[in-house]
Protein backbone atom coordinates (compact mmCIF):
# COMPACT_ATOMS: atom_id res chain seq x y z
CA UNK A 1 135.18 -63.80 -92.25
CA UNK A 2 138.17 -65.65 -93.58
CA UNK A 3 140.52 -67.65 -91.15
CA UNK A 4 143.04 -65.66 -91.62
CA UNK A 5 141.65 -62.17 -90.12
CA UNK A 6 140.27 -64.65 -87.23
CA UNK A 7 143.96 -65.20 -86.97
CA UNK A 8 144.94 -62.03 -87.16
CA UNK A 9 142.54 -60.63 -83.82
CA UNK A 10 142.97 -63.55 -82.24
CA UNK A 11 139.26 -63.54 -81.29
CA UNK A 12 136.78 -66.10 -82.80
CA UNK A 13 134.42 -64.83 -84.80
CA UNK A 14 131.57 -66.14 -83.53
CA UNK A 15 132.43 -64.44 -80.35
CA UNK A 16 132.45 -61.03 -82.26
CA UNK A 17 129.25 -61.54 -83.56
CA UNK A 18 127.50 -62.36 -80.86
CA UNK A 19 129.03 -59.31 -78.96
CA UNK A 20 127.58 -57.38 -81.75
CA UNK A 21 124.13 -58.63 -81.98
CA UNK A 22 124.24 -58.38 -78.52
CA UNK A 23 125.07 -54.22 -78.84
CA UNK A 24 122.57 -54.34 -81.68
CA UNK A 25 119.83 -55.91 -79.14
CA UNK A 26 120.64 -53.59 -76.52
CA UNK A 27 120.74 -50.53 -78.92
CA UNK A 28 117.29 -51.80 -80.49
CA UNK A 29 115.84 -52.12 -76.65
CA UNK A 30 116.65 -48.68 -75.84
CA UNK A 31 115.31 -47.18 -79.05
CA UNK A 32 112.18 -49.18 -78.35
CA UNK A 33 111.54 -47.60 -74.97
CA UNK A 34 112.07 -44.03 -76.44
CA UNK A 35 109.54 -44.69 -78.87
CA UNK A 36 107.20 -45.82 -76.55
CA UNK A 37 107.82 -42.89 -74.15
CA UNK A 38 107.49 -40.29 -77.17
CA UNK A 39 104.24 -41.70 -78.56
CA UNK A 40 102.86 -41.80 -75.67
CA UNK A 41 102.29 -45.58 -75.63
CA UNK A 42 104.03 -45.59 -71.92
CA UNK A 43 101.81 -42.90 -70.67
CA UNK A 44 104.98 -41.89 -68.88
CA UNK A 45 104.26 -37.99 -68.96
CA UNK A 46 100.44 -39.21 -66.68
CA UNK A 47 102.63 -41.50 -64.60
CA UNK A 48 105.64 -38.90 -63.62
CA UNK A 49 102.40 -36.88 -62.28
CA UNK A 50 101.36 -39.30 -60.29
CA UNK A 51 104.13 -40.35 -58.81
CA UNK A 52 105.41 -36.52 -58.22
CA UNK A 53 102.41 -35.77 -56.35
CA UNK A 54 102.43 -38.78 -54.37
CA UNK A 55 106.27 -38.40 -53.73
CA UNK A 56 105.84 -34.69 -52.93
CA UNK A 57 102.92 -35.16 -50.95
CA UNK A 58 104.39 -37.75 -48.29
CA UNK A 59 107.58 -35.94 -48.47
CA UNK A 60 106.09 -32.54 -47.29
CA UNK A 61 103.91 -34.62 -44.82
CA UNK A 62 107.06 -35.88 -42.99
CA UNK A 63 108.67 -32.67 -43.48
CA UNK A 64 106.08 -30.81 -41.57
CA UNK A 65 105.63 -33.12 -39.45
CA UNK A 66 109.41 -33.06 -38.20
CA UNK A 67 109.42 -28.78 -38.30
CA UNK A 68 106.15 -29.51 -35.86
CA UNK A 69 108.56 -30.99 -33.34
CA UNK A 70 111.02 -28.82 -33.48
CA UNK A 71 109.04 -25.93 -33.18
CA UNK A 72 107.73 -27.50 -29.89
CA UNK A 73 110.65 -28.19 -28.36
CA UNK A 74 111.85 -24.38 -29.83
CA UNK A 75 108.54 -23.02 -27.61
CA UNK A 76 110.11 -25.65 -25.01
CA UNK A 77 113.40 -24.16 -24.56
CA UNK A 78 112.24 -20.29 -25.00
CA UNK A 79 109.56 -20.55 -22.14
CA UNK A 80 112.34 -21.53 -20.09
CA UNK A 81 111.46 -25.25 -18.99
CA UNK A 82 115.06 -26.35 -20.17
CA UNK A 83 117.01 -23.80 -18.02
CA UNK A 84 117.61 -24.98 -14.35
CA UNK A 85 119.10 -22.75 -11.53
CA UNK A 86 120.15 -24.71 -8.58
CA UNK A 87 120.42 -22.18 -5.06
CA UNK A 88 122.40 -22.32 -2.43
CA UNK A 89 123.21 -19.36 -0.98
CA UNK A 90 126.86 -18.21 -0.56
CA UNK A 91 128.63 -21.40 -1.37
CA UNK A 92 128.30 -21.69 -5.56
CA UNK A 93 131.68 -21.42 -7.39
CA UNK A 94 131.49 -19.31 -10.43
CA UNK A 95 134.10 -21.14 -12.20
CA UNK A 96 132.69 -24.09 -11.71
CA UNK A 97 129.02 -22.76 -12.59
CA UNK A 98 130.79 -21.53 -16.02
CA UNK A 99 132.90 -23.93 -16.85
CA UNK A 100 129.24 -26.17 -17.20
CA UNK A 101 128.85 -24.21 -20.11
CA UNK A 102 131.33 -26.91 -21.76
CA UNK A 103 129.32 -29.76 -21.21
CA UNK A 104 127.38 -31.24 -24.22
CA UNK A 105 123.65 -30.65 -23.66
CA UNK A 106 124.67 -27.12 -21.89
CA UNK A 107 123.88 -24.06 -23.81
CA UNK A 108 124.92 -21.02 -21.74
CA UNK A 109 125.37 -21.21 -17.49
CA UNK A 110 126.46 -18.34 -14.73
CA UNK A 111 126.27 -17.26 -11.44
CA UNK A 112 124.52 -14.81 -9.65
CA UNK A 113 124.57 -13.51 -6.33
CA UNK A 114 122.50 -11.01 -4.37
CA UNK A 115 123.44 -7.25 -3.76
CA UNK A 116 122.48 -5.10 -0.79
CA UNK A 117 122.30 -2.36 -2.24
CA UNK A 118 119.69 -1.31 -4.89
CA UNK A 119 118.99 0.65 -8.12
CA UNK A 120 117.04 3.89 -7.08
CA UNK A 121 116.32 5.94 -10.59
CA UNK A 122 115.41 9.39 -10.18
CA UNK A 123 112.42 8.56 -12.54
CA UNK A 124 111.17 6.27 -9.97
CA UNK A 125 112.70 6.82 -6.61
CA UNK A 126 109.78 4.75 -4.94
CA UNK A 127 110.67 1.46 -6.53
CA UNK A 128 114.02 0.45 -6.19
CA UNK A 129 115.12 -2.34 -8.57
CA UNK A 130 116.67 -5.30 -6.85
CA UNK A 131 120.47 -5.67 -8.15
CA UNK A 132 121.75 -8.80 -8.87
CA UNK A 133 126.23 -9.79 -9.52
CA UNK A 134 126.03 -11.86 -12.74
CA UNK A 135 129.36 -13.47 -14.61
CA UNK A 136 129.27 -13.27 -18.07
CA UNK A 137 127.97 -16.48 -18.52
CA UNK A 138 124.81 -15.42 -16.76
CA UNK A 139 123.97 -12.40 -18.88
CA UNK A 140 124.32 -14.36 -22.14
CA UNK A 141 121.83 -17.06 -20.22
CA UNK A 142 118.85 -13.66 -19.88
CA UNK A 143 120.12 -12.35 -22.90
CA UNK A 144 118.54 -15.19 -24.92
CA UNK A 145 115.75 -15.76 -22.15
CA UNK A 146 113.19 -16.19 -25.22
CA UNK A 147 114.88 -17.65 -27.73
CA UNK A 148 116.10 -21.39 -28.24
CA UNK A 149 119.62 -20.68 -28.96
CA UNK A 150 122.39 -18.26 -27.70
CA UNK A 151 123.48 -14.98 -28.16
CA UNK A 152 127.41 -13.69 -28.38
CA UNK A 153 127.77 -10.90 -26.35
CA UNK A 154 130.38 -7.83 -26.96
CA UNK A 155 132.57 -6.36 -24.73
CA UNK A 156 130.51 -3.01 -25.29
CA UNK A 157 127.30 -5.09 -24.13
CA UNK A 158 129.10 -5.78 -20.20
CA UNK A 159 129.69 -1.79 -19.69
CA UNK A 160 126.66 -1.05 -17.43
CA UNK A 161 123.77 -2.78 -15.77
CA UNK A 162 121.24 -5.09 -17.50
CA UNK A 163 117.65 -4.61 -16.77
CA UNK A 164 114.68 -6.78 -16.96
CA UNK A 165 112.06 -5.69 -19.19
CA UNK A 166 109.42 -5.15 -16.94
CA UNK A 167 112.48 -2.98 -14.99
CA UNK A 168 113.34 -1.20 -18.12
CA UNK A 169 109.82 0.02 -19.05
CA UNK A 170 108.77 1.20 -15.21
CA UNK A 171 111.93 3.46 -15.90
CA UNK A 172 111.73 4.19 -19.49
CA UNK A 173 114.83 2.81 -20.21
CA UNK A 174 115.88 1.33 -23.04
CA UNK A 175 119.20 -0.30 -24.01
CA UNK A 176 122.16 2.01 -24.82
CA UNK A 177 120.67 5.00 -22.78
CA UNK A 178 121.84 6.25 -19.54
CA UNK A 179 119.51 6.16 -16.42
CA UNK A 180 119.61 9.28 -13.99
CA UNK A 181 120.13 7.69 -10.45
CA UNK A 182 118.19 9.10 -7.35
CA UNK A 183 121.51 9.55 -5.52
CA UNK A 184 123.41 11.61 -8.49
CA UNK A 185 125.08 10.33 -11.30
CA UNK A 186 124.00 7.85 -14.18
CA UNK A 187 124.70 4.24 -15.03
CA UNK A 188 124.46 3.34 -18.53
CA UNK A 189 121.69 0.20 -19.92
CA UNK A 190 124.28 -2.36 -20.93
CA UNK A 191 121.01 -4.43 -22.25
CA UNK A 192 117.57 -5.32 -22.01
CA UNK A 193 116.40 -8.88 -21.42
CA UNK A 194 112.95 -10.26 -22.09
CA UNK A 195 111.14 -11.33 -19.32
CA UNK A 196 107.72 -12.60 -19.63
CA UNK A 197 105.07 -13.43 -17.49
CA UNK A 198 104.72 -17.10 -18.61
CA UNK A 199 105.04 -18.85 -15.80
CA UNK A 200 108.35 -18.50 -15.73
CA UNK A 201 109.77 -18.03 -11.49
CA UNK A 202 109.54 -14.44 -10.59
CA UNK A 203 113.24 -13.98 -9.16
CA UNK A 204 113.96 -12.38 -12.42
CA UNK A 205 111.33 -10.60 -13.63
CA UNK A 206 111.99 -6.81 -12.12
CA UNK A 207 115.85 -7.11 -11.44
CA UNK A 208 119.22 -5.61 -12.57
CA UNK A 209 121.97 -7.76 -13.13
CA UNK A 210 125.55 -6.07 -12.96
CA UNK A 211 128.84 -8.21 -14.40
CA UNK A 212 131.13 -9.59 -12.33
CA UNK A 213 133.98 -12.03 -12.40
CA UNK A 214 133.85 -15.03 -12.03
CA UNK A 215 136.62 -16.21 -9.76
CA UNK A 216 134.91 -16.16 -6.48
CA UNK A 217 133.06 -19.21 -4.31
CA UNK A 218 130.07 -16.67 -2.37
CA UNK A 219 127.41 -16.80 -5.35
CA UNK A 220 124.07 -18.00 -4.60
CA UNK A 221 122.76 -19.34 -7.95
CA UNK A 222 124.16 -21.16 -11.08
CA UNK A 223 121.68 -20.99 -14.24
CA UNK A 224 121.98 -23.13 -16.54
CA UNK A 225 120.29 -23.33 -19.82
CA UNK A 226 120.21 -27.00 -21.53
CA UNK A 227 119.22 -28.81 -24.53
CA UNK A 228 119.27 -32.07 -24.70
CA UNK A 229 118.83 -32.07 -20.98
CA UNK A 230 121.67 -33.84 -19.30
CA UNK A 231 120.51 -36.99 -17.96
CA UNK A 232 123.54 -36.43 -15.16
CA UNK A 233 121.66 -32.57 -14.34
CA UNK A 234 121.83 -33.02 -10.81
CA UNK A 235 125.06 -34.13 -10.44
CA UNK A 236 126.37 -31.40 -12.78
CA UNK A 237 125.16 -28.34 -10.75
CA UNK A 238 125.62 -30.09 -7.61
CA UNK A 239 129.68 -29.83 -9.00
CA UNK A 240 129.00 -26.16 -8.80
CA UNK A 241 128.85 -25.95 -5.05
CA UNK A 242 132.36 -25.17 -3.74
CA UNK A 243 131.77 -26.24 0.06
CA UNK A 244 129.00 -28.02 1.78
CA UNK A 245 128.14 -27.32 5.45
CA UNK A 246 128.58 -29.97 7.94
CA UNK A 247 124.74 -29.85 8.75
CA UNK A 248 123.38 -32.39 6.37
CA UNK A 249 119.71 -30.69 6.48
CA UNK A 250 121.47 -27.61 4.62
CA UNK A 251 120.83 -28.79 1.15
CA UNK A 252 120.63 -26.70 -2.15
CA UNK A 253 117.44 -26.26 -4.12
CA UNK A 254 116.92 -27.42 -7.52
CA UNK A 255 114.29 -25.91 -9.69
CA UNK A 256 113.30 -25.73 -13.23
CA UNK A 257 112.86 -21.19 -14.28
CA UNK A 258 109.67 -22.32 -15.61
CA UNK A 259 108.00 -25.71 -14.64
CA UNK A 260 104.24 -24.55 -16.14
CA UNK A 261 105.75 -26.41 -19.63
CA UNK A 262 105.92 -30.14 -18.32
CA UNK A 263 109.47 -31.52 -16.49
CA UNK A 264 110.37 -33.11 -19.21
CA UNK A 265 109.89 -32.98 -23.18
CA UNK A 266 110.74 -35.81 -25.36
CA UNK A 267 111.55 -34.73 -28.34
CA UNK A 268 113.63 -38.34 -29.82
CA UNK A 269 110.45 -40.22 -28.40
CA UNK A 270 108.04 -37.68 -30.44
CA UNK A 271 109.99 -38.06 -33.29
CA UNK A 272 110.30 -42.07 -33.48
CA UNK A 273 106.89 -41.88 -32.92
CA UNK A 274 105.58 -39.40 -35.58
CA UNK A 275 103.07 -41.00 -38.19
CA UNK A 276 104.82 -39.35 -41.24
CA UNK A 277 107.65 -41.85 -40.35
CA UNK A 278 105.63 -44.54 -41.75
CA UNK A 279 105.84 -42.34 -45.53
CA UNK A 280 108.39 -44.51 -46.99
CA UNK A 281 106.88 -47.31 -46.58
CA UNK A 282 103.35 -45.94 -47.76
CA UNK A 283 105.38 -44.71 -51.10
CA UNK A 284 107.10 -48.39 -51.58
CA UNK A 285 103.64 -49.76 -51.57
CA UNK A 286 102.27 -47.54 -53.63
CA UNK A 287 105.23 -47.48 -55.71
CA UNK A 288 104.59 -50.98 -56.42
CA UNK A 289 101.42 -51.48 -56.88
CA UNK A 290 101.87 -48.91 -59.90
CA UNK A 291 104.85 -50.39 -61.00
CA UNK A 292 102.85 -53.53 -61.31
CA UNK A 293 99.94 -52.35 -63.15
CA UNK A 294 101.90 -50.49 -65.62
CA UNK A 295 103.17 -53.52 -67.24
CA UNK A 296 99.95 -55.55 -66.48
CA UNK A 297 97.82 -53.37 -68.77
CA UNK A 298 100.41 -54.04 -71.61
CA UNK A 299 100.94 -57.74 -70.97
CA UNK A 300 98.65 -58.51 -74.31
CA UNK A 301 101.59 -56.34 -76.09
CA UNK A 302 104.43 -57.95 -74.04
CA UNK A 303 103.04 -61.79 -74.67
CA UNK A 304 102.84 -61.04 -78.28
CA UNK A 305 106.47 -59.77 -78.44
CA UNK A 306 107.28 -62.85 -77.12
CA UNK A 307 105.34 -65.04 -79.32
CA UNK A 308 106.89 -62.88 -82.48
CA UNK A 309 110.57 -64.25 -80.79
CA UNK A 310 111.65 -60.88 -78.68
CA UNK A 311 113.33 -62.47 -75.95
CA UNK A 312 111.34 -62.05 -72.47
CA UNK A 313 114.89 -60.18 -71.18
CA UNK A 314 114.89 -57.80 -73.58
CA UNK A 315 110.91 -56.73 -72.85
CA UNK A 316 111.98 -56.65 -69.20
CA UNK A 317 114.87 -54.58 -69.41
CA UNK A 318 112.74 -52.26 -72.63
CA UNK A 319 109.69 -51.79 -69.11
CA UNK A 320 112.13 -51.19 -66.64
CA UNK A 321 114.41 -48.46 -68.64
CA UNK A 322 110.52 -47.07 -69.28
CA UNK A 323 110.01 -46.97 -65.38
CA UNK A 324 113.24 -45.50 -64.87
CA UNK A 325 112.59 -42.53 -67.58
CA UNK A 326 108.92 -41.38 -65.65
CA UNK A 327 110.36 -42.41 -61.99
CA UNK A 328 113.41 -40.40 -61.93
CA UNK A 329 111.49 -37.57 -63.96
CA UNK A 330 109.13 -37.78 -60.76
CA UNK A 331 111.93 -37.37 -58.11
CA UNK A 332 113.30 -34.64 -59.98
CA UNK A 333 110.40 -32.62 -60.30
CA UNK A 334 110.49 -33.13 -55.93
CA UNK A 335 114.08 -32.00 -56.08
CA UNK A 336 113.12 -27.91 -55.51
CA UNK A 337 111.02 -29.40 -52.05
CA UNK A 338 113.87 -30.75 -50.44
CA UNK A 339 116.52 -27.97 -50.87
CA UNK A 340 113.85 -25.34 -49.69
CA UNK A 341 113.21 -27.41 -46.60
CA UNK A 342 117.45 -27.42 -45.95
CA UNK A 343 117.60 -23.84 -47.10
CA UNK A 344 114.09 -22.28 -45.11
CA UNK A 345 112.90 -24.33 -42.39
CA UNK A 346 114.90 -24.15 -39.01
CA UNK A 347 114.81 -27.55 -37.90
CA UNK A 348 118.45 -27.61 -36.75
CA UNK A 349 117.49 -27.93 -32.86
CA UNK A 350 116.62 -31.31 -33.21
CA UNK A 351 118.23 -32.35 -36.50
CA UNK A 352 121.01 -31.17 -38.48
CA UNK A 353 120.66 -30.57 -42.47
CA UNK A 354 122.66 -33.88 -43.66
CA UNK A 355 120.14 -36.27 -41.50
CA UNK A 356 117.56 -34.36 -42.50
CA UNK A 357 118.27 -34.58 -46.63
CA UNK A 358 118.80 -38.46 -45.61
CA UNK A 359 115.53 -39.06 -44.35
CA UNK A 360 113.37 -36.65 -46.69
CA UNK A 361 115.77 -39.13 -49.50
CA UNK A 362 113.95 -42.26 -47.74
CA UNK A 363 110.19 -41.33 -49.70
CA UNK A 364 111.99 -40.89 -53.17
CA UNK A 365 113.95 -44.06 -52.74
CA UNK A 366 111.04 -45.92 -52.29
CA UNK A 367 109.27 -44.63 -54.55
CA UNK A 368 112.04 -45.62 -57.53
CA UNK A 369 112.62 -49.22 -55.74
CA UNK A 370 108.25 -50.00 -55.34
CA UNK A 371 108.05 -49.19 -59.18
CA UNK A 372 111.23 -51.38 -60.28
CA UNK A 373 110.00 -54.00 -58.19
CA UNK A 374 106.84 -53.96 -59.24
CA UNK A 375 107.72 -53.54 -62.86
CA UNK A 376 109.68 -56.84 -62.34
CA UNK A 377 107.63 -58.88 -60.61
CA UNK A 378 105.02 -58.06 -63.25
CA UNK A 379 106.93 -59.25 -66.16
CA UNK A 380 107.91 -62.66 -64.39
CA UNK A 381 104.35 -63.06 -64.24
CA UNK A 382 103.50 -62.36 -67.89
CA UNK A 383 103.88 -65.51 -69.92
CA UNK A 384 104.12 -66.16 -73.65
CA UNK A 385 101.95 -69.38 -72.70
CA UNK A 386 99.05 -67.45 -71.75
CA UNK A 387 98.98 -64.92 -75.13
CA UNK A 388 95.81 -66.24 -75.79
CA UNK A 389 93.97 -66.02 -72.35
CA UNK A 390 94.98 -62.55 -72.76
CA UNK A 391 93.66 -61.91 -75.77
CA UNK A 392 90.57 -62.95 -75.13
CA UNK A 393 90.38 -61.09 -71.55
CA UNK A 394 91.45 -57.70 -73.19
């Protein structure tokens, strides 16, 4: 190049040349890896398998381990061990009992108070059903007696009486229907709760519950379904009590609806603990190790590149865009597992969808950073030095 058109860029020309070989280099490393991964030399299509299985593999490991624990503490919190009732008759506020509700931890609460007077079908005049006032709160708490979560209610669903549904069947009543009373008239099934004999306290298990409001101090119980339990329980449904008696031996009663499941589940302990937790760090080993041998079994090829003058940079950066190619392949093919785990399996009661993607992530990150790592600490170890030690190991 003449002076002149140096002049005229204003850049030297040996600095444009060497930004050009040095596009030419890279251009040339890239083409080399392709080659390598079409022909086969790479064995990148073999490794991709690999690594998808073993991805895959720990992936669905932790996954399943994780739905495990939610499922118990689902089983946990539809036996009823999680729902508390605290009993003291005539002096719980049903505000106060309702407005627990609002309290992180609490799913549903209400009050409930005892009726003289009983529901006599003409069905079954011989067994009354004992009739419990319930606020609103209350009947959603029964309403989802069985299940881990909550139900919404409609307005349609407080017009009548709820039964139990032990009550319901000895009656034949089911919910919608009307129930012929022994006295004359009808009352209409608001609702059927489930029941079960589980262990579960009996209190509930042939009753009617009839809504009420809420603004009055005379109820007898506050039940209050939780998850995470409260660590300040106690205190919160001893806020429920609107007066306490002067005589310090009258004290209210505490008691879990179904204490045959344990006092306490816990479900952050179990999942710290969980042995899939440890996949990540399985894969990164793993990872590396292959990552490693990869380029080990082609260090004859690599040495004699860099006898021939390819520069020891160029090889790396020619193994790792390789690695890349079959390791990202790998994580891809894994993809589908994680988006069916956010899109099928309920795991929400103990973690929600973004922390979940972000740990099920943890096994394919890994993965890519044991097989760059390896890959690199594999080609600082390969030497031009030692071309002929490897030729004559081969």
């Amino acid at each position: 190049m003449s002076r002149k058109q140096e002049q005229d860029t204003g850049v030297p020309a040996i600095d444009r040349d060497t930004a050009a070989t040095g596009r030419m280099r890279l251009r040339g490393v890239v083409d080399e890896a392709w080659r390598d991964i079409v022909s086969g030399t790479s064995h990148a299509f073999m490794l991709m398998l690999i690594l998808a299985a073993l991805v895959g593999g720990l992936s669905a490991a932790d996954l399943f381990s994780i739905r495990s624990i939610a499922q118990q503490v689902d089983r946990y919190i539809a036996s009823g061990a999680s729902t508390y009732v605290i009993e003291f008759k005539g002096r719980i506020s049903g505000e106060a009992c309702e407005r627990l509700s609002s309290v992180d931890g609490v799913l549903a609460s209400g009050a409930l108070r005892s009726k003289n007077d009983k529901v006599t079908s003409a069905v079954l005049p011989s067994a009354s059903i004992p009739s419990l006032d319930a606020t609103t709160g209350a009947l959603g708490v029964f309403a989802s007696s069985t299940r881990s979560g909550t139900v919404t209610l409609s307005t349609r669903d407080y017009d009548g009486i709820w039964l139990s549904s032990q009550a319901a069947q000895s009656v034949n009543a089911s919910a919608g229907s009307k129930l012929a009373l022994h006295a004359g008239g009808s009352v209409r099934i608001a609702g059927v709760f489930q029941y079960p004999d589980d262990g579960r306290s009996s209190n509930y298990q042939y009753v009617a519950l009839s809504q009420v409001p809420v603004d009055a101090n005379d109820f007898d119980q506050c039940v209050v379904k939780t998850w995470p339990v409260p660590d300040a329980l106690q205190a919160l449904l001893q806020s429920t009590v609107s007066s306490w008696p002067s005589d310090a031996s009258q004290q209210p009663t505490i008691s879990q609806l179904n204490a045959t499941q344990g006092s306490k589940l816990d479900a952050v302990k179990a999942f710290r603990e969980r042995q899939s937790a440890l996949a990540p760090l399985v894969m990164l080993v793993i990872a590396f190790f292959i990552g490693f041998a990869v380029v080990r079994v082609r260090r004859l090829e690599l040495a004699s590149a860099m006898h021939c003058g390819e520069p020891k940079t160029a090889l790396w950066l020619q193994m790792l865009l390789e690695a890349l190619v079959w390791c990202c392949s790998a994580i891809l093919v894994t993809l589908p597992l994680t988006i069916w785990a956010i899109t099928h399996m309920d795991t929400g009661i103990i973690i929600a969808s973004p922390t979940l993607v972000g740990i099920l992530s943890r096994v394919p990150a890994a993965a890519l950073a044991g097989v760059l790592a390896g890959v690199t600490l594999a080609m600082l170890v390969t030497r031009e030095r030692d071309l002929f030690r490897y030729f004559k190991n081969r």
